[in-house]
C-alpha atoms as a PDB file:
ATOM      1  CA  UNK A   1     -15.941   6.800  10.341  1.00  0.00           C
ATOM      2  CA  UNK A   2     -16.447   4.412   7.571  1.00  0.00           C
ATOM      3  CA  UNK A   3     -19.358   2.866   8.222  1.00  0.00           C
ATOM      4  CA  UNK A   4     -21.132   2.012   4.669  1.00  0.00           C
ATOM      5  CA  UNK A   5     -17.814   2.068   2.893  1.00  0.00           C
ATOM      6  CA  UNK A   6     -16.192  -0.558   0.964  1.00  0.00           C
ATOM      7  CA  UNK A   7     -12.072  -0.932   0.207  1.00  0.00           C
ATOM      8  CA  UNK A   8     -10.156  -2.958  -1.730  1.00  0.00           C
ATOM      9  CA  UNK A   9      -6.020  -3.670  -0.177  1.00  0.00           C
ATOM     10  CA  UNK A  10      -3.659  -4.719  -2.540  1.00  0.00           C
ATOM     11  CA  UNK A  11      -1.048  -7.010  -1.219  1.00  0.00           C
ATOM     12  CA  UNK A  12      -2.902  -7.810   1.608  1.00  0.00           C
ATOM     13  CA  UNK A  13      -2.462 -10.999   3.145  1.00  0.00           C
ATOM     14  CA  UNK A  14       0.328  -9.977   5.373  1.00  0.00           C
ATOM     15  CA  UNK A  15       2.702  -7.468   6.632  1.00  0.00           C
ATOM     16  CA  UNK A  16       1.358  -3.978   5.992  1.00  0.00           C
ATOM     17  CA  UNK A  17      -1.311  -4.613   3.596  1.00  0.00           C
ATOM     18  CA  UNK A  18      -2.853  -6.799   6.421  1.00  0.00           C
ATOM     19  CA  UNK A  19      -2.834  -4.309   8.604  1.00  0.00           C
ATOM     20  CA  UNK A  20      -4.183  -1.728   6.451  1.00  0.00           C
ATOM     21  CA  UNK A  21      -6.987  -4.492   6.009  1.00  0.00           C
ATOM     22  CA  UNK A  22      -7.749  -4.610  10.049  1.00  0.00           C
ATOM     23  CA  UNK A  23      -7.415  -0.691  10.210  1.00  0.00           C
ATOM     24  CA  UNK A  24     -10.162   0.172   7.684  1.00  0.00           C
ATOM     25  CA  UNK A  25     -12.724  -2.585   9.346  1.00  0.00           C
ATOM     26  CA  UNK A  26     -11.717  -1.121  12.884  1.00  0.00           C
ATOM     27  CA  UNK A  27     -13.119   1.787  11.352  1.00  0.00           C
ATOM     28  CA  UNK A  28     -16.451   0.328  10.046  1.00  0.00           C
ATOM     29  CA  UNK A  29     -15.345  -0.638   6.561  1.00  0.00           C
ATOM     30  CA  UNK A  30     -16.044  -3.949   4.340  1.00  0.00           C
ATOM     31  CA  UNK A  31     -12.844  -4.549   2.840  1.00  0.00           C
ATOM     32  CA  UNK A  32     -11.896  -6.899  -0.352  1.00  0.00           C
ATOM     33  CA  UNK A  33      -8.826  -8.608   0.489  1.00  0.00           C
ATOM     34  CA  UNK A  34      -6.462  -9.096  -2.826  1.00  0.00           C
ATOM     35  CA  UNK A  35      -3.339 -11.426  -2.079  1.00  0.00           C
ATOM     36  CA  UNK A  36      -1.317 -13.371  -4.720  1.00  0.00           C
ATOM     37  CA  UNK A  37      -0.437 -16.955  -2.782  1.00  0.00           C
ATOM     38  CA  UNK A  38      -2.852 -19.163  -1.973  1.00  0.00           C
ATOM     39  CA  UNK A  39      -0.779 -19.549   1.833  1.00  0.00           C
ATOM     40  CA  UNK A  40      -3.749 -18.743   4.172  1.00  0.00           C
ATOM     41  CA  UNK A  41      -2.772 -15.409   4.911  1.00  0.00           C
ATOM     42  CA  UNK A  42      -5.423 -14.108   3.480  1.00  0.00           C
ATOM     43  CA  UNK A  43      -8.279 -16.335   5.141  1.00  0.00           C
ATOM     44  CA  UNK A  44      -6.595 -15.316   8.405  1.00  0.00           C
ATOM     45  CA  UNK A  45      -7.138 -11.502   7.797  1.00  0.00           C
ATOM     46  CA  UNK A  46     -10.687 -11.803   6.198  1.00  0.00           C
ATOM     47  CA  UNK A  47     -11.244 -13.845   9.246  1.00  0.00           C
ATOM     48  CA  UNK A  48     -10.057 -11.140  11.761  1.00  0.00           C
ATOM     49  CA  UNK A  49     -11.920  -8.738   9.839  1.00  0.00           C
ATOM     50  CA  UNK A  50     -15.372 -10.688  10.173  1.00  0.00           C
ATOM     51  CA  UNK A  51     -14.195 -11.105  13.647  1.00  0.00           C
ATOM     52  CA  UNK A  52     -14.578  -7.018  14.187  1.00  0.00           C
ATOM     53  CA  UNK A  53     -17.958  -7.346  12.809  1.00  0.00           C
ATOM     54  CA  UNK A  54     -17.675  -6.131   8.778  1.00  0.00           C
ATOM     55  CA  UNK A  55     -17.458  -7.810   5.684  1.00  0.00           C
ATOM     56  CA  UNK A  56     -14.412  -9.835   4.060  1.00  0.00           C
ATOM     57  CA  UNK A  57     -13.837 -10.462   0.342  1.00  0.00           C
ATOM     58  CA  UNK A  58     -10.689 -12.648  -0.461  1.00  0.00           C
ATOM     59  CA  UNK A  59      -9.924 -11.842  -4.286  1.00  0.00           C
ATOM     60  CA  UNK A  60      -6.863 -13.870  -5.350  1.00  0.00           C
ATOM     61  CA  UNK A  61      -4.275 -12.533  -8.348  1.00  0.00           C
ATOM     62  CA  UNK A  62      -1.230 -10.976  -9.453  1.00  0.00           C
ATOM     63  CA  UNK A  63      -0.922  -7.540  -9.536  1.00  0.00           C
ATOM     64  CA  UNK A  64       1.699  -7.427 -11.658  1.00  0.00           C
ATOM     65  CA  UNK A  65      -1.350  -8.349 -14.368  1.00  0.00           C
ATOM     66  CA  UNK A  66      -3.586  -5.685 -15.616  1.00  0.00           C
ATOM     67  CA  UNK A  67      -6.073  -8.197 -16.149  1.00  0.00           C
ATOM     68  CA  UNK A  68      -6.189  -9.676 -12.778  1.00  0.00           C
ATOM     69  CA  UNK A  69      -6.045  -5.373 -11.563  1.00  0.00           C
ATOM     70  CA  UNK A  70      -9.748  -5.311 -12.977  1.00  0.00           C
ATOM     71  CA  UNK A  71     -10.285  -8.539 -11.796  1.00  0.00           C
ATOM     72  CA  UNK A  72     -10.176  -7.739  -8.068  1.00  0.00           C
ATOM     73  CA  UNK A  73     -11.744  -4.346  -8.345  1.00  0.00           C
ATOM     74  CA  UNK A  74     -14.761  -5.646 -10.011  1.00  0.00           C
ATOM     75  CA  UNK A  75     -15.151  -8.478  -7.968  1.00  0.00           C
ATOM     76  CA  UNK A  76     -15.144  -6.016  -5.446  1.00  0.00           C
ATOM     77  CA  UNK A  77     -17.983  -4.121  -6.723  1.00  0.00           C
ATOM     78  CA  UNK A  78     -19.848  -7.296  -7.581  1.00  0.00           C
ATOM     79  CA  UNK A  79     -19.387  -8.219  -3.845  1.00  0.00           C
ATOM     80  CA  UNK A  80     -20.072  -4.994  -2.066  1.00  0.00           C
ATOM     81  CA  UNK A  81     -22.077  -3.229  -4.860  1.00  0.00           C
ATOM     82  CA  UNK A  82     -19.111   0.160  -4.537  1.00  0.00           C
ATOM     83  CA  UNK A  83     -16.156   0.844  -3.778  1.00  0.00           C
ATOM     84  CA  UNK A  84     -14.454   4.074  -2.245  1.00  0.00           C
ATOM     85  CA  UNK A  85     -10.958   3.367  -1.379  1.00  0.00           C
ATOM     86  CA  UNK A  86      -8.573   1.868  -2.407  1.00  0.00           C
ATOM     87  CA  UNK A  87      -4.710   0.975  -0.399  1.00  0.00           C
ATOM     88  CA  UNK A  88      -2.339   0.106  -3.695  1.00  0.00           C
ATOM     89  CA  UNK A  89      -0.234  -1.532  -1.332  1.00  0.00           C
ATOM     90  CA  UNK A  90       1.013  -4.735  -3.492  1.00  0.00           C
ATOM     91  CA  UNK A  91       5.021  -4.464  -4.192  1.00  0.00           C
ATOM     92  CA  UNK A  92       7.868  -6.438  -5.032  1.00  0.00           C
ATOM     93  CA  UNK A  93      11.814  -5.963  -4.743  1.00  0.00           C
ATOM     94  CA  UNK A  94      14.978  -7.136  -5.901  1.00  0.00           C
ATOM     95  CA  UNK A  95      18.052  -6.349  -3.613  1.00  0.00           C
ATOM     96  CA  UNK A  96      21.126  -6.957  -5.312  1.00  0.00           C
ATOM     97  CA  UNK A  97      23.942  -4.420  -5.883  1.00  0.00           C
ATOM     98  CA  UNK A  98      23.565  -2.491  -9.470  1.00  0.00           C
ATOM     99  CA  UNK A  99      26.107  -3.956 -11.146  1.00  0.00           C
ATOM    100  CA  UNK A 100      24.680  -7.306 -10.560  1.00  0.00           C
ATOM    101  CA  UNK A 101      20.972  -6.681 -11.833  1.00  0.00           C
ATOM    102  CA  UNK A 102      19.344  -8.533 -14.707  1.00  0.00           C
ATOM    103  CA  UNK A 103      16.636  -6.729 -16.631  1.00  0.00           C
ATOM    104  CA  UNK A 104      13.838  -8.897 -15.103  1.00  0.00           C
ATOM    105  CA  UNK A 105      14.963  -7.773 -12.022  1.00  0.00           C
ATOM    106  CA  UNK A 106      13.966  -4.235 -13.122  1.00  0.00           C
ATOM    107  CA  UNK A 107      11.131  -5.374 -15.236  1.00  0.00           C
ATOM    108  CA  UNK A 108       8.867  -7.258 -12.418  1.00  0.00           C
ATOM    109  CA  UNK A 109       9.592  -5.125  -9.938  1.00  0.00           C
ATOM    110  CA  UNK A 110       8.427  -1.976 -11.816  1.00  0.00           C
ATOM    111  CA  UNK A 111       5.509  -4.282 -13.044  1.00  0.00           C
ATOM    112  CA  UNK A 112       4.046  -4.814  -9.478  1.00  0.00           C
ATOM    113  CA  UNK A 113       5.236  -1.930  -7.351  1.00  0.00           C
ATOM    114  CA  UNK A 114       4.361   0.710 -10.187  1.00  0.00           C
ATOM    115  CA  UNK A 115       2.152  -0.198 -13.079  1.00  0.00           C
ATOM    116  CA  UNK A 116       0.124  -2.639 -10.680  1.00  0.00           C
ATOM    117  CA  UNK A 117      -0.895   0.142  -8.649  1.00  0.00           C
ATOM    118  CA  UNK A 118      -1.634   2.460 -12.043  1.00  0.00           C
ATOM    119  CA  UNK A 119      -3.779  -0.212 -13.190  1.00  0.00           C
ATOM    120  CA  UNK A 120      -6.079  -0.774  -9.888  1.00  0.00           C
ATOM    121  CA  UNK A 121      -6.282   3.187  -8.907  1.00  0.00           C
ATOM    122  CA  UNK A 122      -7.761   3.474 -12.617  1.00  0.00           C
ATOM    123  CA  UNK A 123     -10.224   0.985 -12.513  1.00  0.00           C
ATOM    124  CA  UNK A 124     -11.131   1.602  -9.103  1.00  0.00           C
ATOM    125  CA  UNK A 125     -11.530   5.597  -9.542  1.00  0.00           C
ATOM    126  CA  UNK A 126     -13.818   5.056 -12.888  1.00  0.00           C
ATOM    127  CA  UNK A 127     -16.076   2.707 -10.290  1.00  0.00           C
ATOM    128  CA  UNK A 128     -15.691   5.904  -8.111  1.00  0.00           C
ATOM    129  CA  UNK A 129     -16.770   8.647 -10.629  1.00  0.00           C
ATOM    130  CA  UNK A 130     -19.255   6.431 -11.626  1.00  0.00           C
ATOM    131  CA  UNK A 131     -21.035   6.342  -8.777  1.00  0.00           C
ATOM    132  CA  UNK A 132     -20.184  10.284  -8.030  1.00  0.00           C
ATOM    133  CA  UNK A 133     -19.397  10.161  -4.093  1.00  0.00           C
ATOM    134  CA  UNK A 134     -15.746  10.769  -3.926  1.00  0.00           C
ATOM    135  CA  UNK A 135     -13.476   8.243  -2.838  1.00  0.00           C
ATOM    136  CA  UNK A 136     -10.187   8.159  -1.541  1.00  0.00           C
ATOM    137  CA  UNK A 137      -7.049   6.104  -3.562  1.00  0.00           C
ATOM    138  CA  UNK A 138      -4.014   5.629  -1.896  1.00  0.00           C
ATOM    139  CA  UNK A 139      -0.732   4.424  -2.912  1.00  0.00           C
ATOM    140  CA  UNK A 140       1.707   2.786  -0.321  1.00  0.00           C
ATOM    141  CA  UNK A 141       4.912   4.413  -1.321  1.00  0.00           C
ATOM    142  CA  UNK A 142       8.654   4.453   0.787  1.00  0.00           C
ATOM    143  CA  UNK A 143      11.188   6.496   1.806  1.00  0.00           C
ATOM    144  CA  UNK A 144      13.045   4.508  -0.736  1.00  0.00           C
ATOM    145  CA  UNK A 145      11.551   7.200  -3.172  1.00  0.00           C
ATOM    146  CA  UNK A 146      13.700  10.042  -1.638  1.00  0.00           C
ATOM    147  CA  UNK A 147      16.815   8.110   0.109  1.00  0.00           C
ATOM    148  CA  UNK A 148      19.276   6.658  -2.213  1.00  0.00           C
ATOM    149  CA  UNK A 149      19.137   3.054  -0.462  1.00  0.00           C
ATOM    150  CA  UNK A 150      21.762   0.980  -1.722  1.00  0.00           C
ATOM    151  CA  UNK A 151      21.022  -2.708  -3.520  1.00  0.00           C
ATOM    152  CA  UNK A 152      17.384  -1.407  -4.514  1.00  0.00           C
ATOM    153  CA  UNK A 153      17.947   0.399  -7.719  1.00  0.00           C
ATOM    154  CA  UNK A 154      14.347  -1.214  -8.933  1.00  0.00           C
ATOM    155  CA  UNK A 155      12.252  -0.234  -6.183  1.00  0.00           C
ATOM    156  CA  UNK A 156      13.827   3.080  -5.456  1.00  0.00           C
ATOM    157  CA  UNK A 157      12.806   4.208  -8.932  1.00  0.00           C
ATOM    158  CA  UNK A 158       9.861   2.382  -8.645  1.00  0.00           C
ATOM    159  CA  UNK A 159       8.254   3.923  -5.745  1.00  0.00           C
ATOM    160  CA  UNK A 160       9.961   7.729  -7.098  1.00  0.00           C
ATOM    161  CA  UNK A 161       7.687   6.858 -10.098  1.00  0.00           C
ATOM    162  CA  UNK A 162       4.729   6.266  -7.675  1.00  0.00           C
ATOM    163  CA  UNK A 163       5.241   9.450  -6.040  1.00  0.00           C
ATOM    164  CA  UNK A 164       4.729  11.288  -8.956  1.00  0.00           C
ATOM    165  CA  UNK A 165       2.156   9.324 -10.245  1.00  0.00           C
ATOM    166  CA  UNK A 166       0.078   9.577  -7.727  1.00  0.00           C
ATOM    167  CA  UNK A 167       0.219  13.695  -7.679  1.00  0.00           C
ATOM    168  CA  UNK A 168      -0.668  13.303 -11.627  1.00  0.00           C
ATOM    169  CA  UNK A 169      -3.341  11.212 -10.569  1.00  0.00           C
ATOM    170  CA  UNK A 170      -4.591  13.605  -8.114  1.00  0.00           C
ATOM    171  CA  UNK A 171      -4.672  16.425  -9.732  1.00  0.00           C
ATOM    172  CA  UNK A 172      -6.677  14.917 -12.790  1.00  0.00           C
ATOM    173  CA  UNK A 173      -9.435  13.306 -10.193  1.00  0.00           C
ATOM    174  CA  UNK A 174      -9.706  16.545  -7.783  1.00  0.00           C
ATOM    175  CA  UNK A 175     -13.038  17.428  -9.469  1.00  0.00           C
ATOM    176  CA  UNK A 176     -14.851  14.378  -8.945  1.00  0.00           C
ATOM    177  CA  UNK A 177     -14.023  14.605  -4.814  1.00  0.00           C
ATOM    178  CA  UNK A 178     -11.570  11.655  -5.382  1.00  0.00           C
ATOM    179  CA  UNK A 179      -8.372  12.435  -2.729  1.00  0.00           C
ATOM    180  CA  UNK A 180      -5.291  10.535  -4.105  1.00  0.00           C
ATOM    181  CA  UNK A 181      -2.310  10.652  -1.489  1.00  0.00           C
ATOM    182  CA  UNK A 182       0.527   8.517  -1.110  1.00  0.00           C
ATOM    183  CA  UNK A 183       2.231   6.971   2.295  1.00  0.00           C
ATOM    184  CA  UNK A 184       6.292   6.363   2.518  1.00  0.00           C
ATOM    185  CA  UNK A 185       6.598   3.984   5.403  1.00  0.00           C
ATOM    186  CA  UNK A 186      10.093   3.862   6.466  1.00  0.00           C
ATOM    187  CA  UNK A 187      12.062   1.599   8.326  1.00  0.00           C
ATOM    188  CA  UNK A 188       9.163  -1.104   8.999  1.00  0.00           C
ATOM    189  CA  UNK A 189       8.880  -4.378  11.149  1.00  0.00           C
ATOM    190  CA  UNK A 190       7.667  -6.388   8.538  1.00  0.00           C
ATOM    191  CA  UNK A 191       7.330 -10.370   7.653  1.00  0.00           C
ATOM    192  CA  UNK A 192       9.397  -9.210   4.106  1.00  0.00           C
ATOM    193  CA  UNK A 193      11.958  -7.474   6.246  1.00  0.00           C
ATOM    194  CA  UNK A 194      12.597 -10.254   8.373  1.00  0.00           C
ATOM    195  CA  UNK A 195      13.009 -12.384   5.329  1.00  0.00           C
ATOM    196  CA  UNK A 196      15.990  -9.800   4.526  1.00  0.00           C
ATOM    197  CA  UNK A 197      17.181  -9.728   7.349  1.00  0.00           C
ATOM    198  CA  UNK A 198      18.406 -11.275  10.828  1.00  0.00           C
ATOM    199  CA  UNK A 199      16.713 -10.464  14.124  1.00  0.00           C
ATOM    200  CA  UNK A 200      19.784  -9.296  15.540  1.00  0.00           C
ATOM    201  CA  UNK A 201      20.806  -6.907  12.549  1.00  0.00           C
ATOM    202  CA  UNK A 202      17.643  -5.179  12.946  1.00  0.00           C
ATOM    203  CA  UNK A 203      17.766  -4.840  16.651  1.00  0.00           C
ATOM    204  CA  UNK A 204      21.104  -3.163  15.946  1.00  0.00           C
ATOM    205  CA  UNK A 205      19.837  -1.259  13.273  1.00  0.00           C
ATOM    206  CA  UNK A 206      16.922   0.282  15.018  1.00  0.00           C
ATOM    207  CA  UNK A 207      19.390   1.776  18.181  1.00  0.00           C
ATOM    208  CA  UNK A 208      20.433   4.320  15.114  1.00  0.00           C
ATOM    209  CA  UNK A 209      17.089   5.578  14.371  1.00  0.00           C
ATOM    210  CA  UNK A 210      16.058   8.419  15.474  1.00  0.00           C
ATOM    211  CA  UNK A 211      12.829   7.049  17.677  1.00  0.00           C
ATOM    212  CA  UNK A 212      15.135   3.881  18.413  1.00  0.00           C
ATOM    213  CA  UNK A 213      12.844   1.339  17.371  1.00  0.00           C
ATOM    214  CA  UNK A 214      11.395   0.347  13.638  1.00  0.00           C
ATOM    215  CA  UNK A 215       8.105   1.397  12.461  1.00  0.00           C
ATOM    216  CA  UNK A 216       5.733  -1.197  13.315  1.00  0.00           C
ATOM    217  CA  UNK A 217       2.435  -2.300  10.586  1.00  0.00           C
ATOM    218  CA  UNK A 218       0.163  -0.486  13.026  1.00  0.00           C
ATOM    219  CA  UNK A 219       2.013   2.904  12.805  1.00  0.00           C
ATOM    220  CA  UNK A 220       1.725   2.887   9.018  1.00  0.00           C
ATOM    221  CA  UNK A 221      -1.664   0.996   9.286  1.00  0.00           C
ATOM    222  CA  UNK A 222      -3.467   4.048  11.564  1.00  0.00           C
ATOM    223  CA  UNK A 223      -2.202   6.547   8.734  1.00  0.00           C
ATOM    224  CA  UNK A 224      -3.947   4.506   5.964  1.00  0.00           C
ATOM    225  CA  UNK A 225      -7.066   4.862   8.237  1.00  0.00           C
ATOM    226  CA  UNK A 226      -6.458   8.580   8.527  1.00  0.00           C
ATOM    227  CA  UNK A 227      -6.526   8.707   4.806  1.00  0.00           C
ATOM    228  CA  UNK A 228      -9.222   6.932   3.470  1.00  0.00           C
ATOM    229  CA  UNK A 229     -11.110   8.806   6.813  1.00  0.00           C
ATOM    230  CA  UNK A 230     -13.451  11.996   6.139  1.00  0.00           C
ATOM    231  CA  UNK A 231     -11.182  13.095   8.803  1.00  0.00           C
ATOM    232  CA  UNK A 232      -8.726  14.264   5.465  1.00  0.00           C
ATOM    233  CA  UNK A 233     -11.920  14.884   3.169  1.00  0.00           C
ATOM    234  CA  UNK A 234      -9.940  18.098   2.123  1.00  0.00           C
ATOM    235  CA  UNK A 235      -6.133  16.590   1.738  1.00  0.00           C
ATOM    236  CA  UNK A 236      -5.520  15.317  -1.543  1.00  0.00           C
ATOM    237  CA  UNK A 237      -1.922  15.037  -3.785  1.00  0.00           C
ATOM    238  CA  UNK A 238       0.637  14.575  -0.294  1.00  0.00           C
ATOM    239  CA  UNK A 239       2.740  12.686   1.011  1.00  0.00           C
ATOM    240  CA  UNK A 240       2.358  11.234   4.690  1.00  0.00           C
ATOM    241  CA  UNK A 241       5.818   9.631   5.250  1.00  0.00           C
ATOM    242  CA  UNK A 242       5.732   7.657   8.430  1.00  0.00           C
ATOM    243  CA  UNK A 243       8.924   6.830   8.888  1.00  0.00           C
ATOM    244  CA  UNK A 244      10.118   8.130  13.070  1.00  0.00           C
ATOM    245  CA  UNK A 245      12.679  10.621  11.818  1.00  0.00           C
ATOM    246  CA  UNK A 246      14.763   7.604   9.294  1.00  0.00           C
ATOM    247  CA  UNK A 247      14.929  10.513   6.423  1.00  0.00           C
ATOM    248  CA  UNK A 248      16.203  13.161   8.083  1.00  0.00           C
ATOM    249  CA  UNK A 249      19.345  10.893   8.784  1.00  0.00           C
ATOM    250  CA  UNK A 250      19.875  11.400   4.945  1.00  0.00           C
ATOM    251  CA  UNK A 251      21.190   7.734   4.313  1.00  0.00           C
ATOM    252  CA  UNK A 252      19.820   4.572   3.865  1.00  0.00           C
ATOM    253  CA  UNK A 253      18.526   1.827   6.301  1.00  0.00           C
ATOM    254  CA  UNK A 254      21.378   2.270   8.940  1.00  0.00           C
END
């Protein structure tokens, strides 16, 4: 479905972006790999990836840098010679109780989670007009945009801000065949989760969902693939929340 197609995942290394990364290759994709640690996460994924039989690119650097944005895309391009998607996945939170915040905390989390992902959609879509095929950007949101989760002022806004972004962004790049959507995981089984918190509390915690169990990477993962897929060629400026039912609770994580 993607044969010929090249991708660039932000935040990749691990956790969702990872599996983003090992989606899009399933489905016949070369895919630049853009992590920020130099941990080995990310020679593990481009190592699965050339394991399925396409192409891996590791491209180090912060997001939270507009310089290091354009870095990774045109590495990408330098790479692959293209590039037609693009999974802003890269984010960073704070948790800590509003009253407790410090600027920073608001400052690098909107840095990474929002104007990260502003910077690499726009230099990946002029790549994509440029070369006048389409493409497909899209923007890993959460249900954090639309539930009022407590301890995550930062990222709540954050990712509201995405949201709306990424309809802007849509609607300005609808001529040139470029789909922008956005994905709101929700309650996800994730490496940063499970720095958060305990096995136990999440065990709990899942029995109140409404599926009973968290989302796992693979669940958010196979919508990505849906996305960036000519299976939506005509679906551009939504929302695909993936999330088992956790919003329609109308609360937080439980």
């Amino acid at each position: 479905m993607l044969t010929g197609k090249v991708a660039l995942v932000t935040g990749a290394g691990r956790g969702i972006g990872k599996g983003c990364v090992l989606e899009l290759a399933r489905l016949g994709a070369d895919v630049a790999i853009n992590d920020r640690s130099h941990t080995g996460d990310a020679e593990t994924a481009a190592t699965e990836v050339r394991a399925l039989g396409r192409r891996a690119l590791i491209v180090y650097g912060d997001i939270a840098e507009r310089a290091e944005c354009e870095a990774a895309v045109e590495r990408t391009v330098a790479e692959f010679g293209r590039i037609d998607v693009l999974v802003a996945n890269a984010a960073k939170t704070v948790r800590k109780p509003f009253l407790e915040l410090e600027e920073e905390d608001f400052r690098t989390t909107l840095n990474t989670t929002l104007l990260g992902a502003f910077h690499c959609a726009q230099f990946a879509a002029r790549h994509m007009v440029r070369q006048g095929e389409g493409g497909s950007i899209i923007f890993m949101s959460s249900v954090h945009a639309v539930i009022p989760v407590r301890a995550s002022v930062p990222y709540n806004a954050a990712k509201a801000g995405l949201n709306h972004m990424a309809r802007t962004i849509a609607a300005e790049l609808a001529p040139h065949q470029i789909r922008v959507n956005v994905i709101e995981p929700g309650w996800t089984d994730t490496p940063g989760e499970r720095a958060f918190l305990s096995d136990e509390q999440i065990q709990q915690g899942a029995k109140r969902l409404p599926f009973g169990r968290l989302a796992t990477i693979e669940d958010i993962a196979q919508g990505a693939g849906y996305l960036a897929s000519p299976a939506s060629r005509y679906v551009t400026g939504t929302t695909l929340r993936i999330d088992g039912g956790l919003a329609l609770l109308g609360q937080g994580q439980p």
